[in-house]
N, C-alpha and C. Protein backbone atom coordinates (compact mmCIF):
# COMPACT_ATOMS: atom_id res chain seq x y z
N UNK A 1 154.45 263.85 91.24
CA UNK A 1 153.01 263.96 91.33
C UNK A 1 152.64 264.17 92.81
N UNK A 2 151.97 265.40 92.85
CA UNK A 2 151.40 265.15 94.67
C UNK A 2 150.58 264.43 94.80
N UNK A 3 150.19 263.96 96.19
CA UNK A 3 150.11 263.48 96.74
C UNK A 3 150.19 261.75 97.04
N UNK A 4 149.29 260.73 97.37
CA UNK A 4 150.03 259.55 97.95
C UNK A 4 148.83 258.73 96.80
N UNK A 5 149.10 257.15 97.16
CA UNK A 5 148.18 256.40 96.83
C UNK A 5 147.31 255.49 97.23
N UNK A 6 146.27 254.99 97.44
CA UNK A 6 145.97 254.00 98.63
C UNK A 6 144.95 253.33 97.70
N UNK A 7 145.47 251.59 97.47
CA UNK A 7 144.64 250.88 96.99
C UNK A 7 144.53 251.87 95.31
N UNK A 8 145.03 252.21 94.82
CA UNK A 8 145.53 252.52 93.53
C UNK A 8 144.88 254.01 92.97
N UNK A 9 144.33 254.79 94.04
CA UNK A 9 143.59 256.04 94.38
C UNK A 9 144.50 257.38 94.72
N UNK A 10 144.60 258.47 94.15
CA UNK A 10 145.43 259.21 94.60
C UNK A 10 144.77 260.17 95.70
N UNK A 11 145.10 260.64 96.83
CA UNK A 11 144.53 261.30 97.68
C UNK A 11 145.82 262.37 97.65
N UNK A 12 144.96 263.80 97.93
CA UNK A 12 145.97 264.85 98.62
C UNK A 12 146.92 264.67 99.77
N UNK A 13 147.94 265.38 100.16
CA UNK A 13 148.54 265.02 101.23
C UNK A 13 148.55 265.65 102.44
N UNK A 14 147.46 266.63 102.56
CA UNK A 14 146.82 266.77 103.83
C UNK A 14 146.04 266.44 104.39
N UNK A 15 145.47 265.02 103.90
CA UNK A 15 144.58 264.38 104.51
C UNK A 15 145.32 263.03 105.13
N UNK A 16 144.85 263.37 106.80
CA UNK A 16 145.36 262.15 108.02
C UNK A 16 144.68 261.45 107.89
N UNK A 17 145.60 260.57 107.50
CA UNK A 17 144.43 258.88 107.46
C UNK A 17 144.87 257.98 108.44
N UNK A 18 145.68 258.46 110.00
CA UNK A 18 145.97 258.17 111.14
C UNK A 18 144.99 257.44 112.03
N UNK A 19 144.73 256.50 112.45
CA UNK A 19 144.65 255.90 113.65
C UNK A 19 143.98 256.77 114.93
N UNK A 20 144.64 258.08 115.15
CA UNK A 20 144.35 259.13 116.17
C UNK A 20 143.44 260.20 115.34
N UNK A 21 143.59 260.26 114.01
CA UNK A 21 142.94 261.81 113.54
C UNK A 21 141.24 260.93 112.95
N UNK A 22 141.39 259.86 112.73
CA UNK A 22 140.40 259.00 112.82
C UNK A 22 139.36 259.02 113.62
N UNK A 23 139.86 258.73 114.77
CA UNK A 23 138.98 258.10 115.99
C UNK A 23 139.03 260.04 116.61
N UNK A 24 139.58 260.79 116.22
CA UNK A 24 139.29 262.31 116.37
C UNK A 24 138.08 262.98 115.79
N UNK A 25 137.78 262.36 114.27
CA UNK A 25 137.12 262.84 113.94
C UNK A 25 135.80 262.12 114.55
N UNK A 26 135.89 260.57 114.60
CA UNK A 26 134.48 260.25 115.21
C UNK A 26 134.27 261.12 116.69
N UNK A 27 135.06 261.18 117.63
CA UNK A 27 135.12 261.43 118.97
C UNK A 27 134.46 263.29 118.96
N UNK A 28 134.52 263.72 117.66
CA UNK A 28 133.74 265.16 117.62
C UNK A 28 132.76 264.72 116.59
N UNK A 29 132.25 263.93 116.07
CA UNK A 29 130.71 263.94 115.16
C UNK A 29 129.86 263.93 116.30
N UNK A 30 128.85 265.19 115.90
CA UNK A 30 127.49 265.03 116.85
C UNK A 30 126.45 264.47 116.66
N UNK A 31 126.33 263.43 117.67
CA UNK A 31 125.19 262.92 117.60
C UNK A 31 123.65 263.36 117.28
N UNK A 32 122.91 262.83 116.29
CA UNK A 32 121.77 263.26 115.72
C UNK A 32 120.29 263.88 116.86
N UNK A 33 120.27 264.72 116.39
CA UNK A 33 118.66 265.46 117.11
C UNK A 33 118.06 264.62 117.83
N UNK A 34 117.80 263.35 117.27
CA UNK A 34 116.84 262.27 117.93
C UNK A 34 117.81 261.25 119.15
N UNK A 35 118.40 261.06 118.42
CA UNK A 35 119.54 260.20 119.46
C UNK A 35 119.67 261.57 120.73
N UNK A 36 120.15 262.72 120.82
CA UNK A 36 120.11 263.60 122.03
C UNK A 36 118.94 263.44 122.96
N UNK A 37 117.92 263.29 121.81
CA UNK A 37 116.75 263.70 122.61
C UNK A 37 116.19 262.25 123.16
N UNK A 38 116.78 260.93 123.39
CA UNK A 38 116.81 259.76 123.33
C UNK A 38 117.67 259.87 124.96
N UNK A 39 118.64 260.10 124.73
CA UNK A 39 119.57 260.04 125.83
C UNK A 39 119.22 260.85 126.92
N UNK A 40 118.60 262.39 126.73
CA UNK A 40 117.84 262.76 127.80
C UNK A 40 116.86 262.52 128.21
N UNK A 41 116.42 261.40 127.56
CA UNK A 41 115.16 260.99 128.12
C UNK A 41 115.18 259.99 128.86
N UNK A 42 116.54 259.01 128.10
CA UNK A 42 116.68 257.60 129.37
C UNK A 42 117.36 257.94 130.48
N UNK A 43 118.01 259.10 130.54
CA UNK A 43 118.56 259.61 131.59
C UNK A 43 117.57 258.98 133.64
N UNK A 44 116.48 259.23 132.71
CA UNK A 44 115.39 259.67 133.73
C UNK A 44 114.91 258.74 133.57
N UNK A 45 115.26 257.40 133.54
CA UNK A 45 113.88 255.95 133.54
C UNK A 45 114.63 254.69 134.01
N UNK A 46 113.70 254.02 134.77
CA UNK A 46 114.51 252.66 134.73
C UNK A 46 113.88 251.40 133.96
N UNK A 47 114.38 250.64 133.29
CA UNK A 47 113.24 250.03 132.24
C UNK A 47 112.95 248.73 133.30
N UNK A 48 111.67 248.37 133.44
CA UNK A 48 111.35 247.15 133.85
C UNK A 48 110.62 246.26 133.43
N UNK A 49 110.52 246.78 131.95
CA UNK A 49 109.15 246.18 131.20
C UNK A 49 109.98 246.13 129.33
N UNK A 50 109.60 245.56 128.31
CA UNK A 50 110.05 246.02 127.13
C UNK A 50 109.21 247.06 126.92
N UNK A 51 109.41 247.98 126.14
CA UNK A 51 108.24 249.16 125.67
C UNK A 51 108.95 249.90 124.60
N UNK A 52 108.06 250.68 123.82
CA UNK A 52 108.34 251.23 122.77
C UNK A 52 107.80 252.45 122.45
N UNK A 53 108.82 253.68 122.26
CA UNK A 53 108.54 254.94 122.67
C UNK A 53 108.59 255.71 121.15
N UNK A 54 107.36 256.43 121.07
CA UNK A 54 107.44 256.99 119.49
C UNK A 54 107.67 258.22 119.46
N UNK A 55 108.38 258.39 118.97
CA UNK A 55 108.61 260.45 119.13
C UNK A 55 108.61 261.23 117.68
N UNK A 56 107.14 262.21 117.55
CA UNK A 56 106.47 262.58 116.49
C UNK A 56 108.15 263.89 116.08
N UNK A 57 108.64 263.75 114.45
CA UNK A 57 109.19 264.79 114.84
C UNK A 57 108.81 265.09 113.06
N UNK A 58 109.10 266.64 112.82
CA UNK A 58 108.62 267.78 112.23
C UNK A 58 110.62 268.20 111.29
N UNK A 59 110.67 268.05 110.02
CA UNK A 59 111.94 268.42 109.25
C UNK A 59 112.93 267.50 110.21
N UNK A 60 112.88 266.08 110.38
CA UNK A 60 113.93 265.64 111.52
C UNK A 60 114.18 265.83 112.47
N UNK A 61 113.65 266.89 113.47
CA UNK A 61 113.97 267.28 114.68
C UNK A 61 112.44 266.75 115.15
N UNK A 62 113.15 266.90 116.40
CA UNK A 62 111.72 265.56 117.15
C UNK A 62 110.99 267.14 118.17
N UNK A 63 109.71 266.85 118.24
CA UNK A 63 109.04 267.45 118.74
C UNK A 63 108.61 266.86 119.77
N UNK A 64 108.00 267.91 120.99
CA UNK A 64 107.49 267.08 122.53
C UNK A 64 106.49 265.87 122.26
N UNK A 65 106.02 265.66 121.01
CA UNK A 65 104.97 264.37 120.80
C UNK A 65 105.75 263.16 121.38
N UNK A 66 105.38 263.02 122.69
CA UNK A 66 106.39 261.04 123.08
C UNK A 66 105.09 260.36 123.24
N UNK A 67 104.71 259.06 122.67
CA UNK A 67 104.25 258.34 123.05
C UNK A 67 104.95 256.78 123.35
N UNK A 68 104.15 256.29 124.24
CA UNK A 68 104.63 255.37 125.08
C UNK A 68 103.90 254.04 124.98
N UNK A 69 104.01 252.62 124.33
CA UNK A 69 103.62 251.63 123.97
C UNK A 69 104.19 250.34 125.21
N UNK A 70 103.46 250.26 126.20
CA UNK A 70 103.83 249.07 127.52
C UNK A 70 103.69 247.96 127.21
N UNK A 71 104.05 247.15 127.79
CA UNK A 71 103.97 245.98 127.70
C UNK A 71 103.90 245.23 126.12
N UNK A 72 105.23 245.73 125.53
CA UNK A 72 105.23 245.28 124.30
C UNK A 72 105.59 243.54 124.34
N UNK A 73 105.31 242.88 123.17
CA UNK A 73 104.94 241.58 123.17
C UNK A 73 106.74 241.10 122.91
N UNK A 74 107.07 239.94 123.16
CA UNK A 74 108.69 239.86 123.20
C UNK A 74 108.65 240.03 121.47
N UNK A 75 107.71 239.56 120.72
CA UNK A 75 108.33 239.71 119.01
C UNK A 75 106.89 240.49 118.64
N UNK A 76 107.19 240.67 117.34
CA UNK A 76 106.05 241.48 116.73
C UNK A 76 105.25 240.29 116.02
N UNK A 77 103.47 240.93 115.48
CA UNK A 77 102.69 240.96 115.12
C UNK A 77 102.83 241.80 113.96
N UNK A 78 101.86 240.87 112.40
CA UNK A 78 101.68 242.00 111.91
C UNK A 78 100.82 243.08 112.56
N UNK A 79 99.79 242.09 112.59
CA UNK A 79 98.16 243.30 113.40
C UNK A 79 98.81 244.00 114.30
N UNK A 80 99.92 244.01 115.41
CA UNK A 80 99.84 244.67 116.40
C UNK A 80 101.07 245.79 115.14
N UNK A 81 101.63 245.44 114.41
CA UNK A 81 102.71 246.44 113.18
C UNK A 81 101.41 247.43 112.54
N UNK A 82 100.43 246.54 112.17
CA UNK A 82 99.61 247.75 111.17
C UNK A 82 98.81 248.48 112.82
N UNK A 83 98.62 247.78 113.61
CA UNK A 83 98.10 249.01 114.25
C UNK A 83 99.05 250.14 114.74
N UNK A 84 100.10 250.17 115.12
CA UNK A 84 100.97 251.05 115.00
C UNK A 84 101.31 251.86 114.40
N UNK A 85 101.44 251.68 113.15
CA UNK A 85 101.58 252.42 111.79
C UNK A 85 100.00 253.47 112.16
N UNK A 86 98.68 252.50 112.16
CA UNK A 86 98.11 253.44 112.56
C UNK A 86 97.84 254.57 113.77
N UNK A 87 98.61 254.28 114.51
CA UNK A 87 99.06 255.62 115.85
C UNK A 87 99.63 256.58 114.69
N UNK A 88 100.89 256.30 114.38
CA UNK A 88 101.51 256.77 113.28
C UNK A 88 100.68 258.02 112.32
N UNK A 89 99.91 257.27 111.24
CA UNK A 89 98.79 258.15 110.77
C UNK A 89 98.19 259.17 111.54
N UNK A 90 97.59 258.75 112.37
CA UNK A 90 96.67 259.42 113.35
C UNK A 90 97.22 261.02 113.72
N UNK A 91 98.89 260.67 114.12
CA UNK A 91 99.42 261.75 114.64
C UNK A 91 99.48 263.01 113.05
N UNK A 92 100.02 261.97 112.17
CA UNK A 92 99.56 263.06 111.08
C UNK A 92 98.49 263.69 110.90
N UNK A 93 97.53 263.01 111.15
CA UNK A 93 96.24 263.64 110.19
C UNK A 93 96.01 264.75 111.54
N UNK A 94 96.57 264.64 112.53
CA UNK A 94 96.08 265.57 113.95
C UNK A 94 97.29 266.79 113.58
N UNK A 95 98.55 266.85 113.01
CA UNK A 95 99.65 267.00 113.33
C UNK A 95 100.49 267.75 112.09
N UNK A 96 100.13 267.44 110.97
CA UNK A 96 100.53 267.41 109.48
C UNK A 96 101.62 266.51 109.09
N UNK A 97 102.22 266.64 108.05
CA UNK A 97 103.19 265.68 107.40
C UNK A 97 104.73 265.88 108.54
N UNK A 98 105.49 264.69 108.83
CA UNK A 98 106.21 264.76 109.38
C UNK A 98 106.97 263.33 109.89
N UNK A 99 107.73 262.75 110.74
CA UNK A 99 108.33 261.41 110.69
C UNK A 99 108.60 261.25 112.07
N UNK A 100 108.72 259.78 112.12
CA UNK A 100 108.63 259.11 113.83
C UNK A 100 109.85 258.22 114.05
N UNK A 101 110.10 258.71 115.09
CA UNK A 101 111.37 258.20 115.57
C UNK A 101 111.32 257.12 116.37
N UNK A 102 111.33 255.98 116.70
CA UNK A 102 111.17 254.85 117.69
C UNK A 102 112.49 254.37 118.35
N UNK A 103 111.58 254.08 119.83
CA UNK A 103 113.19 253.61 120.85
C UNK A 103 112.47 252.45 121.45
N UNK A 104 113.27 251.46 120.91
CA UNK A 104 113.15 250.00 121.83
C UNK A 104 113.36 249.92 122.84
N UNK A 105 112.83 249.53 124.21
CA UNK A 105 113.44 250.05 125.05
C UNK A 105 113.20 248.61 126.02
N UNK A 106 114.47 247.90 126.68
CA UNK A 106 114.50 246.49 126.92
C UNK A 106 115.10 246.78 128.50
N UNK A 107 115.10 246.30 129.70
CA UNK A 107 115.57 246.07 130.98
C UNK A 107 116.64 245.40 130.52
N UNK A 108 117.83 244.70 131.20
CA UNK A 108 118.95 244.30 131.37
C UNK A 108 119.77 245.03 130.44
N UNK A 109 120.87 244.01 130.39
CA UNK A 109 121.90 244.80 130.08
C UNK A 109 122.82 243.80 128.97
N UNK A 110 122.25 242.88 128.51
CA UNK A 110 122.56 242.26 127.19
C UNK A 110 122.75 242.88 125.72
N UNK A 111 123.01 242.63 124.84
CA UNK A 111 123.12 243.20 124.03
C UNK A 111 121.99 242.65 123.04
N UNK A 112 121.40 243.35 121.95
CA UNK A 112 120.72 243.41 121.12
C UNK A 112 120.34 241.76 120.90
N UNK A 113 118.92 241.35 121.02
CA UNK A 113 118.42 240.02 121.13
C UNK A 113 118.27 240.01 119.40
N UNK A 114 117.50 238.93 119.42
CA UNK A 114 117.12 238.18 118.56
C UNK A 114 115.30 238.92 118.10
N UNK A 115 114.75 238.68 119.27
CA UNK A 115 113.75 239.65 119.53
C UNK A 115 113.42 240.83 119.23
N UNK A 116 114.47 242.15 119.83
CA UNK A 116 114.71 243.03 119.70
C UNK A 116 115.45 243.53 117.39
N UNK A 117 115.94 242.67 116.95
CA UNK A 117 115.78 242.96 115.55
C UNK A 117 114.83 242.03 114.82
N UNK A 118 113.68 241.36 115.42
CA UNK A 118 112.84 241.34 115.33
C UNK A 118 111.58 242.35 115.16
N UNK A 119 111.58 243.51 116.24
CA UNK A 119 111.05 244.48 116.39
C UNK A 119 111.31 245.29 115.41
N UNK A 120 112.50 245.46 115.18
CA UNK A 120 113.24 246.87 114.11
C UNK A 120 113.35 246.86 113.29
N UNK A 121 113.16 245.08 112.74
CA UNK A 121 113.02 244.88 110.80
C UNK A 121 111.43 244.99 110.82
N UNK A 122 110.76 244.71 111.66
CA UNK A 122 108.95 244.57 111.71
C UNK A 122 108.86 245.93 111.67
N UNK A 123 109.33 246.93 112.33
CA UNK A 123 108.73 248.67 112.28
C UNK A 123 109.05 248.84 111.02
N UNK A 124 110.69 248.72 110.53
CA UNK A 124 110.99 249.55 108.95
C UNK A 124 109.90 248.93 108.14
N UNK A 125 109.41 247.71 107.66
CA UNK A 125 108.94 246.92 107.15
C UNK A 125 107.24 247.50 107.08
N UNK A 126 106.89 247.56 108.26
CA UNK A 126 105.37 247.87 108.17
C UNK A 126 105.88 249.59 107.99
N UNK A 127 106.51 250.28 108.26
CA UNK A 127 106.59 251.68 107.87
C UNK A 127 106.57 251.91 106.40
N UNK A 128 107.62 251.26 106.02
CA UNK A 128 107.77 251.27 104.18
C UNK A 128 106.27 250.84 103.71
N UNK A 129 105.61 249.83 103.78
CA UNK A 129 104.53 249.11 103.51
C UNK A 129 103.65 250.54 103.51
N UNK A 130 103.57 250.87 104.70
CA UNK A 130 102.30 252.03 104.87
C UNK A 130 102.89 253.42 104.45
N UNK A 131 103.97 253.68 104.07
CA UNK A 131 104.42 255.18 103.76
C UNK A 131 104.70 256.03 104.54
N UNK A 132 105.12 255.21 105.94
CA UNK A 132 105.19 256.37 107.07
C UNK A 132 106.44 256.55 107.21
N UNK A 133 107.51 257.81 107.08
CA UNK A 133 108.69 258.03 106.96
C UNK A 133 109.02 257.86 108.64
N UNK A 134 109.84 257.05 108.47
CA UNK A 134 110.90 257.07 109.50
C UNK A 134 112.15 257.49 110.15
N UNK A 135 112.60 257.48 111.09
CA UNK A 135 113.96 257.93 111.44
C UNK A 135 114.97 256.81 111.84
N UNK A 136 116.06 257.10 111.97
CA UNK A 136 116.61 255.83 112.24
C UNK A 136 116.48 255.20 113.66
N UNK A 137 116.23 254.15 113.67
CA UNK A 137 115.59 253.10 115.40
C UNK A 137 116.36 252.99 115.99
N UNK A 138 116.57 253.35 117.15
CA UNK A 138 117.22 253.00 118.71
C UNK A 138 117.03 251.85 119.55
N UNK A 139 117.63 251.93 120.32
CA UNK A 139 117.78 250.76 121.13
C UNK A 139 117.88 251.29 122.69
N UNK A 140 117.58 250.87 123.74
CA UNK A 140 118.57 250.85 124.79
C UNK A 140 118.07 249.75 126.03
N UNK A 141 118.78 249.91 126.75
CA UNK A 141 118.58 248.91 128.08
C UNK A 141 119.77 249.58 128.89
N UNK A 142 119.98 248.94 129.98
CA UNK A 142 120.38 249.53 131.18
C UNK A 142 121.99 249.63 131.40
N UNK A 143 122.29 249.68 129.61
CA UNK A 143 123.82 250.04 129.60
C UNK A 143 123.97 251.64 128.73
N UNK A 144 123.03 251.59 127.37
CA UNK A 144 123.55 251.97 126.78
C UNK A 144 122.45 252.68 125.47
N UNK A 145 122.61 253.55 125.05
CA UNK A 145 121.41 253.78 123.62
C UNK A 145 122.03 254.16 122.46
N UNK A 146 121.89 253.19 121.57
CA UNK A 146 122.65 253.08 120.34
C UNK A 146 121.37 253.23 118.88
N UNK A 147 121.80 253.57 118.02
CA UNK A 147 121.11 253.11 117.04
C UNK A 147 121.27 251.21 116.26
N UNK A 148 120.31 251.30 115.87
CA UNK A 148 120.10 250.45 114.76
C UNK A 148 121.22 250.09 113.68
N UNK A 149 122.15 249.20 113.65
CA UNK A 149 123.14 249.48 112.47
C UNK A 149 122.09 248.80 110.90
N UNK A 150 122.46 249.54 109.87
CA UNK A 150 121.98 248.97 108.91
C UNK A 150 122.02 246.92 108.76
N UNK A 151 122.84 246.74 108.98
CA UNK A 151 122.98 245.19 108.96
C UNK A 151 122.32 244.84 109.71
N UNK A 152 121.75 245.34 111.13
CA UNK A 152 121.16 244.61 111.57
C UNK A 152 119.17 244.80 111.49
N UNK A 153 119.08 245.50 110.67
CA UNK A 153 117.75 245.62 109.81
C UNK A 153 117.60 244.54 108.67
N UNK A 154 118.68 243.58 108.56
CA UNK A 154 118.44 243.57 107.30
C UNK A 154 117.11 242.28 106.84
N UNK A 155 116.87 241.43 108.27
CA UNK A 155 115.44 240.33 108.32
C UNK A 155 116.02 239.92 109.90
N UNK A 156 115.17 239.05 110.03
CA UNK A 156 115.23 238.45 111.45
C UNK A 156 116.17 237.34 111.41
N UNK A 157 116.72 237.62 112.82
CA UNK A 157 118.20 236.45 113.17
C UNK A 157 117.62 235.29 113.56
């Protein structure tokens, strides 16, 4: 019988399930439209404040719409969630149907607070609530800009 078995599954036998052809294939997946357009943007900032950056985008690709939210509060609000959502709206009804991309954006160089998935279960949460399609949420501070892993959406730590 060709090929092999794994965990009681038969797979073909040209498929590398190596260690190296692995971490090959991640090391060439391209990073998503929004995440690019994320990274050239922190390129150019130094964070000294928390803030939260919304980027209007059109079929998944993000368009020049950035807006910029200062002096965000260390945790969320609903009221300050539904007013957001309403920026959100707004850009539609100015803009047409389309989805918003958000970047947390924190000074130091710690890793993902307590706070911070605070923020990112409060956006999905009031987004779903109000119908405003989203993209997947970012992160960064003065190491690094990652997305959101699903687990860590899943309520507050």
């Amino acid at each position: 019988m060709p090929g092999g078995t794994l965990a009681g599954m038969t797979r073909p036998d040209d498929i590398d399930l190596s260690i190296d052809a692995i971490a090959a294939q991640i090391a060439a997946a391209e990073p998503s439209a929004v995440l690019r357009t994320w990274l050239r943007f922190t390129r150019q900032h130094v964070w000294t404040d928390r803030e939260l950056w919304i980027l209007y985008c059109e079929d998944g690709q993000p368009t020049p719409v950035l807006t910029q939210l200062a002096d965000l509060p260390a945790l969320p609000d609903d009221e300050g969630l539904a007013g957001l959502m309403d920026v959100c709206n707004h850009f539609v009804d100015m803009l047409g149907p389309g989805s918003f991309a958000f970047l947390l954006v924190r000074p130091g160089v710690a890793g993902l607070s307590s706070g911070d998935k605070r923020w990112a279960t409060g956006i999905v949460a009031a987004a779903r609530e109000a119908g405003i399609p989203i993209e997947p949420l970012h992160h960064t501070n003065e190491l690094e800009v990652r997305e959101f892993a699903p687990d860590e959406l899943v309520g507050p730590s």
